[in-house]
C-alpha atoms as a PDB file:
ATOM      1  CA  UNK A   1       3.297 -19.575  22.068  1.00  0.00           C
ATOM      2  CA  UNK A   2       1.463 -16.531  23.777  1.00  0.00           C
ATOM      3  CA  UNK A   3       0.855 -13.064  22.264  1.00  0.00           C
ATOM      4  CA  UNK A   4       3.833 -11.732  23.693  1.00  0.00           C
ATOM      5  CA  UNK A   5       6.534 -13.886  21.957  1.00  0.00           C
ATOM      6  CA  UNK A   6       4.492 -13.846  18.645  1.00  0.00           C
ATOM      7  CA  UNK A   7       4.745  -9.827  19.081  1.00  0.00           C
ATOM      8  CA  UNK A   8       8.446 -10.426  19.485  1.00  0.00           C
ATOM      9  CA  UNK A   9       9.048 -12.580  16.984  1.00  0.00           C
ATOM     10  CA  UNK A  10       6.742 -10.825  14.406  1.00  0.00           C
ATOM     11  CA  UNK A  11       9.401  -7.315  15.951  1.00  0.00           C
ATOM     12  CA  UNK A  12      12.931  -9.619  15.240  1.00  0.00           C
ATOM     13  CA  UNK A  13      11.281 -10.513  11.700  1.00  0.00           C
ATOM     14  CA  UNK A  14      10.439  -6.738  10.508  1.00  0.00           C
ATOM     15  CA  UNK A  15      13.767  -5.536  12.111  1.00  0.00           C
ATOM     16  CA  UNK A  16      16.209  -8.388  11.190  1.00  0.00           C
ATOM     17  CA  UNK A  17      18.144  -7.865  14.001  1.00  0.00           C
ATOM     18  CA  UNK A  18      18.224  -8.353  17.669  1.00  0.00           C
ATOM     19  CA  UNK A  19      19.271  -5.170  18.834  1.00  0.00           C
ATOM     20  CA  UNK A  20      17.265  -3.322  17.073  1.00  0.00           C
ATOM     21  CA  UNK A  21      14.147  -5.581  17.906  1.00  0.00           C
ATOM     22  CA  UNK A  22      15.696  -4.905  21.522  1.00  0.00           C
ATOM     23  CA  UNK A  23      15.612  -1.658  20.858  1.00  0.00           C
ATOM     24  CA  UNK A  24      12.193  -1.022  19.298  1.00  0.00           C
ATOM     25  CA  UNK A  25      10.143  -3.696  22.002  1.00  0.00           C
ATOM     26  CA  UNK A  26      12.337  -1.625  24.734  1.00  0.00           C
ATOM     27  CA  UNK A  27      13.953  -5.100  26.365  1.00  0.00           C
ATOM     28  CA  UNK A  28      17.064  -6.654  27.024  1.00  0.00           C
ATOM     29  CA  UNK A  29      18.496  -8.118  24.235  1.00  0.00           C
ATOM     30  CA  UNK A  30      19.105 -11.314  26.399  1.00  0.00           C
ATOM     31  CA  UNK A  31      15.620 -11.509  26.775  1.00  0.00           C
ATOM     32  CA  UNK A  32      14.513 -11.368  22.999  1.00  0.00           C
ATOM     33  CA  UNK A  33      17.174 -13.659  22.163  1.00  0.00           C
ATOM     34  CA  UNK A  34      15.734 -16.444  24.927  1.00  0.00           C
ATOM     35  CA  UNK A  35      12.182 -15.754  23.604  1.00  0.00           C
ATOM     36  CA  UNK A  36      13.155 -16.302  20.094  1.00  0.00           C
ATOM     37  CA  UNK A  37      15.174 -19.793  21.391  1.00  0.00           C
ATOM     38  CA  UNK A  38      12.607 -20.900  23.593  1.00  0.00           C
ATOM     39  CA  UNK A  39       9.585 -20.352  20.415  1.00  0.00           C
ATOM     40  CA  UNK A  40      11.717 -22.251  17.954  1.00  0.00           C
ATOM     41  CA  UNK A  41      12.394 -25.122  20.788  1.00  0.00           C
ATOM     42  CA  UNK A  42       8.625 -25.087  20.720  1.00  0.00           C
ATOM     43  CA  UNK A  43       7.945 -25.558  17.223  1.00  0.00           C
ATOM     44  CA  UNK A  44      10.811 -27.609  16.274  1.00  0.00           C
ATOM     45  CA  UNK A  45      12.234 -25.950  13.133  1.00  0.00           C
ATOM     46  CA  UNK A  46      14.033 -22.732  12.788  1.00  0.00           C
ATOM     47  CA  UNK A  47      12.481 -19.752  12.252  1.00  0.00           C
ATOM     48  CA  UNK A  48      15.784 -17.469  11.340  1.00  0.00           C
ATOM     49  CA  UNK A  49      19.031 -18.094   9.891  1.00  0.00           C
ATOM     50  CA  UNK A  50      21.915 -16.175  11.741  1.00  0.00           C
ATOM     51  CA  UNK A  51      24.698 -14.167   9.577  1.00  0.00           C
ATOM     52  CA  UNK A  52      26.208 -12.501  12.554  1.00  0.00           C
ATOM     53  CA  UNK A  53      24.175 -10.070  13.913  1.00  0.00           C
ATOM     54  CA  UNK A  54      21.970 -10.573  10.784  1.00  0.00           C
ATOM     55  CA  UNK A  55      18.408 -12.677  11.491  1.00  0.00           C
ATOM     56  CA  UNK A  56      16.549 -13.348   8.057  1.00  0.00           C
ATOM     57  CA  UNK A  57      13.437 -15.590   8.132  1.00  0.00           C
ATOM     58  CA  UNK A  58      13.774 -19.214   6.411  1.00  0.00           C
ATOM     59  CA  UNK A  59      11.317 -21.125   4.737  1.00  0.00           C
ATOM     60  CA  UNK A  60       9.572 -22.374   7.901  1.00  0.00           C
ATOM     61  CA  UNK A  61       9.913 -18.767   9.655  1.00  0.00           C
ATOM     62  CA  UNK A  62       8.117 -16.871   6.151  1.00  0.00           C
ATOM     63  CA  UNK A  63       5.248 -19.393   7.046  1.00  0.00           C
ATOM     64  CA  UNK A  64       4.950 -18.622  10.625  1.00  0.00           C
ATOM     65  CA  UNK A  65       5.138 -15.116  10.198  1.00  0.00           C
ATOM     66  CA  UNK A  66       1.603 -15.224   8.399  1.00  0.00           C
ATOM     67  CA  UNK A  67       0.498 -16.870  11.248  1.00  0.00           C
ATOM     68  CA  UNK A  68       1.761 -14.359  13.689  1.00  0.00           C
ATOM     69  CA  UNK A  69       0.271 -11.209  11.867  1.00  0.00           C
ATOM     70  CA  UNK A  70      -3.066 -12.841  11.719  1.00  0.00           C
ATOM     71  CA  UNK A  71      -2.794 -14.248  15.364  1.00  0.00           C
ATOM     72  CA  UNK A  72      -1.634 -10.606  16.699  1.00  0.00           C
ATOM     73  CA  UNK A  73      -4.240  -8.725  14.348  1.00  0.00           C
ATOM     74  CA  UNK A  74      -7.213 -11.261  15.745  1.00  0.00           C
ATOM     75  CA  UNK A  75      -6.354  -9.834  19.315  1.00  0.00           C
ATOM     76  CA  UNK A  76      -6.099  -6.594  18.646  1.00  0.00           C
ATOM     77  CA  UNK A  77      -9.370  -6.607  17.170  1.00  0.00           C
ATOM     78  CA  UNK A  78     -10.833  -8.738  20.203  1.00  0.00           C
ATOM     79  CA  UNK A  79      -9.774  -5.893  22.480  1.00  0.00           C
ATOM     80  CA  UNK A  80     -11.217  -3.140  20.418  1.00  0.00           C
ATOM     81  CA  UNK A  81     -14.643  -4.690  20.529  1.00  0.00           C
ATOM     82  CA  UNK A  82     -14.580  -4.696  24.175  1.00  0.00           C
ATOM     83  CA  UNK A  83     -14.870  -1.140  23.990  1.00  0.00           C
ATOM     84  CA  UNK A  84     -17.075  -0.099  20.626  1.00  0.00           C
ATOM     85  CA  UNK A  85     -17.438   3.340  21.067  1.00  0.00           C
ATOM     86  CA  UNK A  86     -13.417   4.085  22.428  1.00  0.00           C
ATOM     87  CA  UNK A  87     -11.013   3.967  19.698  1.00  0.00           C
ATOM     88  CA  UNK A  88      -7.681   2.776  21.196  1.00  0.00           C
ATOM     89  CA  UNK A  89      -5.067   0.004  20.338  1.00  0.00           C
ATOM     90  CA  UNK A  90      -3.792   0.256  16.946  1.00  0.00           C
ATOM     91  CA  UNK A  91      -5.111   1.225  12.836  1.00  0.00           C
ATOM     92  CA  UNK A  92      -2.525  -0.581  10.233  1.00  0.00           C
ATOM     93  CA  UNK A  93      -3.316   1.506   7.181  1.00  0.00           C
ATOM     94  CA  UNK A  94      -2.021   0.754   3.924  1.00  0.00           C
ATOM     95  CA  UNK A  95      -2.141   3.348   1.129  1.00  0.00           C
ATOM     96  CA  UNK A  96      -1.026   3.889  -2.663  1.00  0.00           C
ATOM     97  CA  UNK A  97       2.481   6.396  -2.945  1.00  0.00           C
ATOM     98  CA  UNK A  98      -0.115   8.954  -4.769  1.00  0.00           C
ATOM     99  CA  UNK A  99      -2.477   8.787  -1.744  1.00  0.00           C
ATOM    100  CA  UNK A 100      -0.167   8.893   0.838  1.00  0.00           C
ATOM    101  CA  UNK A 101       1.280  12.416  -0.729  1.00  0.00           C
ATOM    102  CA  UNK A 102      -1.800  14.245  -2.263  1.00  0.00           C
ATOM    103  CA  UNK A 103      -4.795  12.972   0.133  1.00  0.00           C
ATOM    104  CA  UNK A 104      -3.567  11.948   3.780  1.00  0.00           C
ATOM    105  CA  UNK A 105      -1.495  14.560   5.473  1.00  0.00           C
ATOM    106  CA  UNK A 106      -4.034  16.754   6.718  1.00  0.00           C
ATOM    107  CA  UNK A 107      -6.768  13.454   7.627  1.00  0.00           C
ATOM    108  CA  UNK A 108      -4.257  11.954   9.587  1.00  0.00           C
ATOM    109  CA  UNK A 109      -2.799  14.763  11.536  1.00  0.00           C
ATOM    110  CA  UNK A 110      -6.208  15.469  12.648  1.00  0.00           C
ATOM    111  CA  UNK A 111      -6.876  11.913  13.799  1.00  0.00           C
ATOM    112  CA  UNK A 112      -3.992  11.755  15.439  1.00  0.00           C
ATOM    113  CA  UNK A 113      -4.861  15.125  17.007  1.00  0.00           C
ATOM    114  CA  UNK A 114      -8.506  13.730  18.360  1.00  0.00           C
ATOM    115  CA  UNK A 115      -7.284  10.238  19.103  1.00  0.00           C
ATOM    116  CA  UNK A 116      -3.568  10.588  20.606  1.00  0.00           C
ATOM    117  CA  UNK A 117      -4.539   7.128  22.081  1.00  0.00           C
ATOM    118  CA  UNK A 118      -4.606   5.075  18.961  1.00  0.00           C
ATOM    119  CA  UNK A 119      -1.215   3.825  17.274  1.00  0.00           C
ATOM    120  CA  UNK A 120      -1.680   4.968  13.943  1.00  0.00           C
ATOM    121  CA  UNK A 121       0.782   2.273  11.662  1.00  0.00           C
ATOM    122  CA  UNK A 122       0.659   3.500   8.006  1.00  0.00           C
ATOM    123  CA  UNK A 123       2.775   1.753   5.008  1.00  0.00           C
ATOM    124  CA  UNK A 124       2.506   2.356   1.583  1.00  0.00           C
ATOM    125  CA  UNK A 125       2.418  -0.438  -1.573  1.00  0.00           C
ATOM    126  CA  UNK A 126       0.684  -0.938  -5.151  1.00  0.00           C
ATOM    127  CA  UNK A 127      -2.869  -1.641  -4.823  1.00  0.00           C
ATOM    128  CA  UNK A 128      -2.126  -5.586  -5.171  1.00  0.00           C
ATOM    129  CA  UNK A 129       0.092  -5.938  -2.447  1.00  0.00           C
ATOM    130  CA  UNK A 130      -2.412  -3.546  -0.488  1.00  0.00           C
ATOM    131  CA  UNK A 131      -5.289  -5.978  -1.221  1.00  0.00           C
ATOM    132  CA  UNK A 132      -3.503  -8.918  -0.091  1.00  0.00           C
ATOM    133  CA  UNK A 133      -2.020  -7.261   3.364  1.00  0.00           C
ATOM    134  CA  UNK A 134      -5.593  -6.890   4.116  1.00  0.00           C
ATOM    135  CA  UNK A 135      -6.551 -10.159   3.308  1.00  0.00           C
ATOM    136  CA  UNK A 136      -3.785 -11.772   5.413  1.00  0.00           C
ATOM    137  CA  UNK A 137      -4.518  -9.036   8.267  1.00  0.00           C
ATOM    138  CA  UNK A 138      -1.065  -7.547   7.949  1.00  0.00           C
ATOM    139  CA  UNK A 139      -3.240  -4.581   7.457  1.00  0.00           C
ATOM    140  CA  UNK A 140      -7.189  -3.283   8.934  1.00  0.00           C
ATOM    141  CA  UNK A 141      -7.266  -0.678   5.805  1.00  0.00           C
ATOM    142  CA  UNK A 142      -6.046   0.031   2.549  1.00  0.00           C
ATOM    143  CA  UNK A 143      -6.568   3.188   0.024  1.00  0.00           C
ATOM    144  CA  UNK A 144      -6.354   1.566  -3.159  1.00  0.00           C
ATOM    145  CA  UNK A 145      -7.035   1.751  -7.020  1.00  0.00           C
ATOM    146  CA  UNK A 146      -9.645  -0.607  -8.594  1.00  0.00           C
ATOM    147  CA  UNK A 147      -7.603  -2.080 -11.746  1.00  0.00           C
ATOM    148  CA  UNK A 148      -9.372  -1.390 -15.286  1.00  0.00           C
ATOM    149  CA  UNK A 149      -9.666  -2.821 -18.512  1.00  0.00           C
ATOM    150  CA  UNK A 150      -9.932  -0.615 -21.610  1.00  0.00           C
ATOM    151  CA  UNK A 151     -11.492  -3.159 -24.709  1.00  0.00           C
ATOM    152  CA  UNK A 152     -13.747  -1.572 -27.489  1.00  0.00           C
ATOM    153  CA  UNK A 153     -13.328   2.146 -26.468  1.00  0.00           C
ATOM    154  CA  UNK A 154     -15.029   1.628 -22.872  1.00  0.00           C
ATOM    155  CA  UNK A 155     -13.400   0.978 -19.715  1.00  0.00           C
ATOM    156  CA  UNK A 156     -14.617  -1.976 -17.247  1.00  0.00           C
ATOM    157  CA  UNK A 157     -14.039  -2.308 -13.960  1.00  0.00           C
ATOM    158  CA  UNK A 158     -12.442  -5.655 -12.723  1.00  0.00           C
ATOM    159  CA  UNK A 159     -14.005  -7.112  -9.673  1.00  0.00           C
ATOM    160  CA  UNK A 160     -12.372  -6.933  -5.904  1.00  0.00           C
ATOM    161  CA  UNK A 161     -11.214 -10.316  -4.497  1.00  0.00           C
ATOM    162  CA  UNK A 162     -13.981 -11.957  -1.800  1.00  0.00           C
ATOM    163  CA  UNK A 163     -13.938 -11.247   1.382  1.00  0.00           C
ATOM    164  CA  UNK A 164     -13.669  -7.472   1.182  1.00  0.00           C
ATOM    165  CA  UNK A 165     -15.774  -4.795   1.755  1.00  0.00           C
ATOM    166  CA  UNK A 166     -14.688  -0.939  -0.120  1.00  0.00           C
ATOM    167  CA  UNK A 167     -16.383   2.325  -0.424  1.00  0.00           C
ATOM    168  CA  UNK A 168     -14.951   5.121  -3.043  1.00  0.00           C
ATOM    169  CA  UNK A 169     -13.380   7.790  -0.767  1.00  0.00           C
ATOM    170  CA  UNK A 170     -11.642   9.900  -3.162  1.00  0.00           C
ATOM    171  CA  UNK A 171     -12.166  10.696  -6.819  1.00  0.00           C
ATOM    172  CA  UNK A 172      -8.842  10.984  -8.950  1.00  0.00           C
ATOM    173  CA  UNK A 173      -8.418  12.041 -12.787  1.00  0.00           C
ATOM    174  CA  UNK A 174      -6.012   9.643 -13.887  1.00  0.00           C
ATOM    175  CA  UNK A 175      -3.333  11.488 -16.689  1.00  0.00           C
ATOM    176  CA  UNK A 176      -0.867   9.748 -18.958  1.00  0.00           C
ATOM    177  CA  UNK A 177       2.265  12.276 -19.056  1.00  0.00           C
ATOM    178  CA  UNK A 178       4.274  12.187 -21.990  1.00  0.00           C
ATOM    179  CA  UNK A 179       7.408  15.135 -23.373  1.00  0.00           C
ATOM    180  CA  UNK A 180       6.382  17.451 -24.810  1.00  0.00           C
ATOM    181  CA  UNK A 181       7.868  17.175 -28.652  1.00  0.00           C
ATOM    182  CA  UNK A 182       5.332  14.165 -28.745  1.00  0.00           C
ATOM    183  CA  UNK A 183       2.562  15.229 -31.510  1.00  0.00           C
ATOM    184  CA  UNK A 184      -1.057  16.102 -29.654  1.00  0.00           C
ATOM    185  CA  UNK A 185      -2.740  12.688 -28.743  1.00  0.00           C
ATOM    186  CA  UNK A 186      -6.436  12.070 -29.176  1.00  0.00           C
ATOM    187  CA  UNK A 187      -6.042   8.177 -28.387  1.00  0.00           C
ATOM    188  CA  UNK A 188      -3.699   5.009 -27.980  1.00  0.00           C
ATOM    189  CA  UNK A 189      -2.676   5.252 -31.522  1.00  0.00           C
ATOM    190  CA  UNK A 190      -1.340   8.308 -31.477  1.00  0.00           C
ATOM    191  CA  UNK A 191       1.321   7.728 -28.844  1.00  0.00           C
ATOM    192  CA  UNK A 192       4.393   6.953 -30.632  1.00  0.00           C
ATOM    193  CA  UNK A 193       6.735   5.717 -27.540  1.00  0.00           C
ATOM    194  CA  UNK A 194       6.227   2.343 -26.193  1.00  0.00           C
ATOM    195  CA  UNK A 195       8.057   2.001 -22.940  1.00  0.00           C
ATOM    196  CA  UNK A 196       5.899   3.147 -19.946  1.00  0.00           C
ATOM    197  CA  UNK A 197       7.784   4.222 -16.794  1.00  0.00           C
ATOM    198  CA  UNK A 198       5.391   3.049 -13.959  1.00  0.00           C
ATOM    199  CA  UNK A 199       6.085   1.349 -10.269  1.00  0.00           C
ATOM    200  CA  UNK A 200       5.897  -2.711 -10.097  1.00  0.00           C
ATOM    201  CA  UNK A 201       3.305  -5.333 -11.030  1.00  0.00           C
ATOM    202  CA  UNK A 202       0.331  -5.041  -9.297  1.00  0.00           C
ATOM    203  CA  UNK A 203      -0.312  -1.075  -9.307  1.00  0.00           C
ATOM    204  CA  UNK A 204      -3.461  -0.927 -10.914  1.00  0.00           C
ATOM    205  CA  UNK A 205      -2.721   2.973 -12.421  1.00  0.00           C
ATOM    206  CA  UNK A 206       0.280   0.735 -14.210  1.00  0.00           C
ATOM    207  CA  UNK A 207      -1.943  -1.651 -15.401  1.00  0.00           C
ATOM    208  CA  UNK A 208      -4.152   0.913 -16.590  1.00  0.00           C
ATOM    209  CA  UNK A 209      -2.100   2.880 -18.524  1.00  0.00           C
ATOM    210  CA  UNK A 210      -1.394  -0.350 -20.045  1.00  0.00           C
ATOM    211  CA  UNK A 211      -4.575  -1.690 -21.479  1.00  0.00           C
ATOM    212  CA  UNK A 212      -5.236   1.755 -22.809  1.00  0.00           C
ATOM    213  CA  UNK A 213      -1.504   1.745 -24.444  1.00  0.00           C
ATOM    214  CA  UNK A 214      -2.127  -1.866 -25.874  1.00  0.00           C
ATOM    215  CA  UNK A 215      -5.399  -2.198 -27.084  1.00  0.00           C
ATOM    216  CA  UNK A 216      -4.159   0.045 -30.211  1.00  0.00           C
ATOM    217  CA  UNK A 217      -0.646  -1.141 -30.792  1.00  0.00           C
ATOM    218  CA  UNK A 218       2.084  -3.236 -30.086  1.00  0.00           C
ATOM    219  CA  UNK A 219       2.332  -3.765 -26.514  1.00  0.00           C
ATOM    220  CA  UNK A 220       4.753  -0.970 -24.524  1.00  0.00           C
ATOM    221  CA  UNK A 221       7.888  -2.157 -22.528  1.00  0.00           C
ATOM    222  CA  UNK A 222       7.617  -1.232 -18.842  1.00  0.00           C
ATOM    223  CA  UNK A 223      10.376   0.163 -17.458  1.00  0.00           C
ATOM    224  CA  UNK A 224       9.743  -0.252 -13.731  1.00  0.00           C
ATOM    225  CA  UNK A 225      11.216   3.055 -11.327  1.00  0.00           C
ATOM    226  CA  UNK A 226      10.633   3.326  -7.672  1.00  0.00           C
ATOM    227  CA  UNK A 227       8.969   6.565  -7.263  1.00  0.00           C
ATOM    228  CA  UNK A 228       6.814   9.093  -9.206  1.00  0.00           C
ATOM    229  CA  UNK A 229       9.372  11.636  -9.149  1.00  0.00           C
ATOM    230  CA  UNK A 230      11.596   9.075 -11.238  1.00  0.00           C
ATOM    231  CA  UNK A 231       8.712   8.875 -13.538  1.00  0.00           C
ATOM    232  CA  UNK A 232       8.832  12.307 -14.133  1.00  0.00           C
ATOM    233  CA  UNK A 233      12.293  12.053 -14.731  1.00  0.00           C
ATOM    234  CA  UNK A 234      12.318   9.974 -17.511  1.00  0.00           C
ATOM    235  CA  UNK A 235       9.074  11.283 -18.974  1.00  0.00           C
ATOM    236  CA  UNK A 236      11.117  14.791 -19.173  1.00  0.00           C
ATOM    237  CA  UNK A 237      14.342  13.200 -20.685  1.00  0.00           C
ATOM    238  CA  UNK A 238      11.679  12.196 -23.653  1.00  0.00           C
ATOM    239  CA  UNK A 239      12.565   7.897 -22.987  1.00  0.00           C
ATOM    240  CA  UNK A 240       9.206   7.383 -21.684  1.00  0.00           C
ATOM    241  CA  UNK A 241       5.422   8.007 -21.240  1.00  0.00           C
ATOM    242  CA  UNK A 242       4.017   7.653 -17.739  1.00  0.00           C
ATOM    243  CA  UNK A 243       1.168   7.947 -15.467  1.00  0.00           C
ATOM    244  CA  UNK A 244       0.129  10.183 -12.203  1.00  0.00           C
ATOM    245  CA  UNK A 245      -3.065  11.157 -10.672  1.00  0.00           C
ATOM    246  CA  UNK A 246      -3.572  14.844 -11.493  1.00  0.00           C
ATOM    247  CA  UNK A 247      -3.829  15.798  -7.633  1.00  0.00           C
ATOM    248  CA  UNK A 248       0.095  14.446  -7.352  1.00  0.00           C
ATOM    249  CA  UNK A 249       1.348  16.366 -10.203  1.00  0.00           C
ATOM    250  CA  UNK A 250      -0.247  19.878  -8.901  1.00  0.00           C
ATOM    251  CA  UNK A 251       1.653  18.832  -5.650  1.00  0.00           C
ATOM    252  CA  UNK A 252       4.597  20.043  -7.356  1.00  0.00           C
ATOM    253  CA  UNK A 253       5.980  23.624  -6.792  1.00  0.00           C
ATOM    254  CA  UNK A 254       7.518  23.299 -10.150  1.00  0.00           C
ATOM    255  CA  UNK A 255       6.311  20.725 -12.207  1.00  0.00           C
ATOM    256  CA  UNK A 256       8.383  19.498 -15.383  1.00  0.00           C
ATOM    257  CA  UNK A 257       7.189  20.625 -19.198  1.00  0.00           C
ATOM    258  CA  UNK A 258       5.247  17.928 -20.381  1.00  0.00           C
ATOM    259  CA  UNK A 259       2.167  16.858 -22.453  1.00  0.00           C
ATOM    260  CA  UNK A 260      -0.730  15.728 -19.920  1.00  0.00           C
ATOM    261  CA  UNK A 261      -3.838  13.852 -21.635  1.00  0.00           C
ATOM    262  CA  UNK A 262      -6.980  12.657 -19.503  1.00  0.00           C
ATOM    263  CA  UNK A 263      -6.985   8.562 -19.374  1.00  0.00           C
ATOM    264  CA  UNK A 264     -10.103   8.846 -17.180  1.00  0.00           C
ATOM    265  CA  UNK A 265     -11.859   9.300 -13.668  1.00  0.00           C
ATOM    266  CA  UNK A 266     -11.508   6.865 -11.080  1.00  0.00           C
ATOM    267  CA  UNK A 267     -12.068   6.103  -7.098  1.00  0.00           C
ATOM    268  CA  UNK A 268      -9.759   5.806  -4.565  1.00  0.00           C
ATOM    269  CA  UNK A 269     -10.892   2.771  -2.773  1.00  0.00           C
ATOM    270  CA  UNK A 270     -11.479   2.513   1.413  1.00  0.00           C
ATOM    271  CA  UNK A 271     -11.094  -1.663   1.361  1.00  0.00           C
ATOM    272  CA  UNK A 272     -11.393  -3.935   4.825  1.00  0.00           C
ATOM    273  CA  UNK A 273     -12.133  -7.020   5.812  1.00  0.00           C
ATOM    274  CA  UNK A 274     -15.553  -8.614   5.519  1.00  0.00           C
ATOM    275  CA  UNK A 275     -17.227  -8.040   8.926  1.00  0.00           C
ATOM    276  CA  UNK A 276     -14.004  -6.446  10.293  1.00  0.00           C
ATOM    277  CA  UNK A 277     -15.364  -3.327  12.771  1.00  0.00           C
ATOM    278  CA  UNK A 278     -13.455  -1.544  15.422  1.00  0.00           C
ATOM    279  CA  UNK A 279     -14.099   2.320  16.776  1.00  0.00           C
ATOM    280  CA  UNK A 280     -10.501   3.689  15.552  1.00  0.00           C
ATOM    281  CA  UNK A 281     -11.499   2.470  11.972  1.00  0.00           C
ATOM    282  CA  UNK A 282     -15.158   3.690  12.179  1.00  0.00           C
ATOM    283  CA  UNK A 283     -13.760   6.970  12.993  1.00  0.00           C
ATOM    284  CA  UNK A 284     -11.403   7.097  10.268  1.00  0.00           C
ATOM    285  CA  UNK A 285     -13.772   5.835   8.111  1.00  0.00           C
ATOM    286  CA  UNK A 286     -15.447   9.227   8.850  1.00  0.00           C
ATOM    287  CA  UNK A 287     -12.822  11.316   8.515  1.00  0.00           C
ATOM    288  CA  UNK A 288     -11.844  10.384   5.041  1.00  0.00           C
ATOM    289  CA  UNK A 289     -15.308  11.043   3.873  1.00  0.00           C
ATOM    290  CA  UNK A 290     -15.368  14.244   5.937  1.00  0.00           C
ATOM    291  CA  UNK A 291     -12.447  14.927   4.266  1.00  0.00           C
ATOM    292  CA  UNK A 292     -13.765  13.873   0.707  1.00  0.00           C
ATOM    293  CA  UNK A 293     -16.333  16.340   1.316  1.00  0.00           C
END
């Protein structure tokens, strides 16, 4: 079980396929078929189940795969600080859809432009999911949203899990979007449709819009879409209300007619690791506040 075959394993799991694991890790497929053979032989279970040319992970191989990410991650970070002041190796960064679109195009191009070096990995999720890839070392980074709670006409922050450390980065004004034949709204009770179109549990601008929507009414029906351009969509059509950072919406060359009203101001989030340090994230960490600024 050396670094090698976890990085190959870790390659087949991501790509569910041997070819295109071949492909990717730029060996014979022969010789990522052996190494997947000879790691199961090690363990005794098996890690995939074959469907033809299809490899999906079973029970045992979910559980390993943890192991791998945090295994690989725990090197990668053992190299870096061999070299504190050099960024090089690799930066998983995790961010939000919003963030991805309105806030990282031009801090990343210019990172990759002053450190060519570093392989630059960035995925995006809900703020949960975010949270835990950075817990489990799947990710270094993550750009997320701190979930609120509105109760008794104030908003209240809910804590961060342990073993994280997060610095704002970013300030967002949070809208809810609803059509525009919906009467002007001053407050939860005025909004008369109650079926939110937001993105899956655990994104914390769903959850928000939530609280606000329930604490003066029954609660809303979430119809869950995959993007915020579907969002949009259905806000337009008049089926739904919905929620966007304002910086997304003014992204758009030609946004639809709708009815925008201020939920409030929040942070985008920098989170890491407790204690985690390397010189790529150090200098990333500077370039979103440079950035911010």
């Amino acid at each position: 079980m050396d670094l090698s075959t976890l990085s190959i394993f870790r390659t087949v799991a991501l790509e569910q396929s041997i070819t295109r694991a071949a492909q990717r890790l730029q060996r014979v497929q022969s010789n990522v078929t052996t190494r997947i053979r000879q790691l199961e032989d090690d363990l005794g279970v098996a890690l995939f189940l074959r469907e033809g040319k299809r490899m999906t992970l079973t029970e045992q191989g979910h559980a390993f795969l943890a192991y791998a990410e945090q295994l690989l991650a725990l090197a990668d970070e053992a190299r870096q600080a061999m070299h504190p002041q050099q960024p090089s190796g690799s930066l998983r960064l995790g961010s939000m859809e919003s963030s991805a679109a309105s806030r990282l195009p031009a801090p990343l191009a210019q990172f990759h432009r002053e450190y060519p070096q570093v392989s630059l990995e960035v995925s995006t999720a809900a703020s949960q999911p975010l949270l835990d890839g950075v817990l489990a070392r799947r990710l270094d980074c993550a750009l997320i949203a701190q979930p609120r709670t509105f109760a008794a006409g104030q908003w209240h922050a809910e804590a961060l899990p342990a073993g994280l450390e997060a610095e704002a980065v970013f300030a967002e004004e949070l809208l809810l979007v609803l059509p525009v034949a919906q009467p002007p709204v001053r407050g939860p009770q005025d909004v008369r449709l109650r079926t939110l179109a937001g993105f899956g549990l655990g994104c914390s601008y769903r959850q928000i819009a939530q609280s606000w929507l329930n604490s003066a009414g029954p609660a809303v029906r979430v119809q869950e879409v995959g993007s915020y351009h579907a969002i949009l969509a259905c806000v337009a059509a008049g089926a739904c209300v919905g929620v966007l950072p304002r910086s997304l919406l003014e992204l758009l060359r030609e946004p639809p007619a709708l009815q925008c009203v201020p939920l409030l101001s929040l942070d985008t989030l920098l989170v890491w690791r407790s204690g985690y340090r390397s010189a790529a994230f150090e200098h990333w960490r500077r370039l979103l506040h440079s950035a911010r600024a």
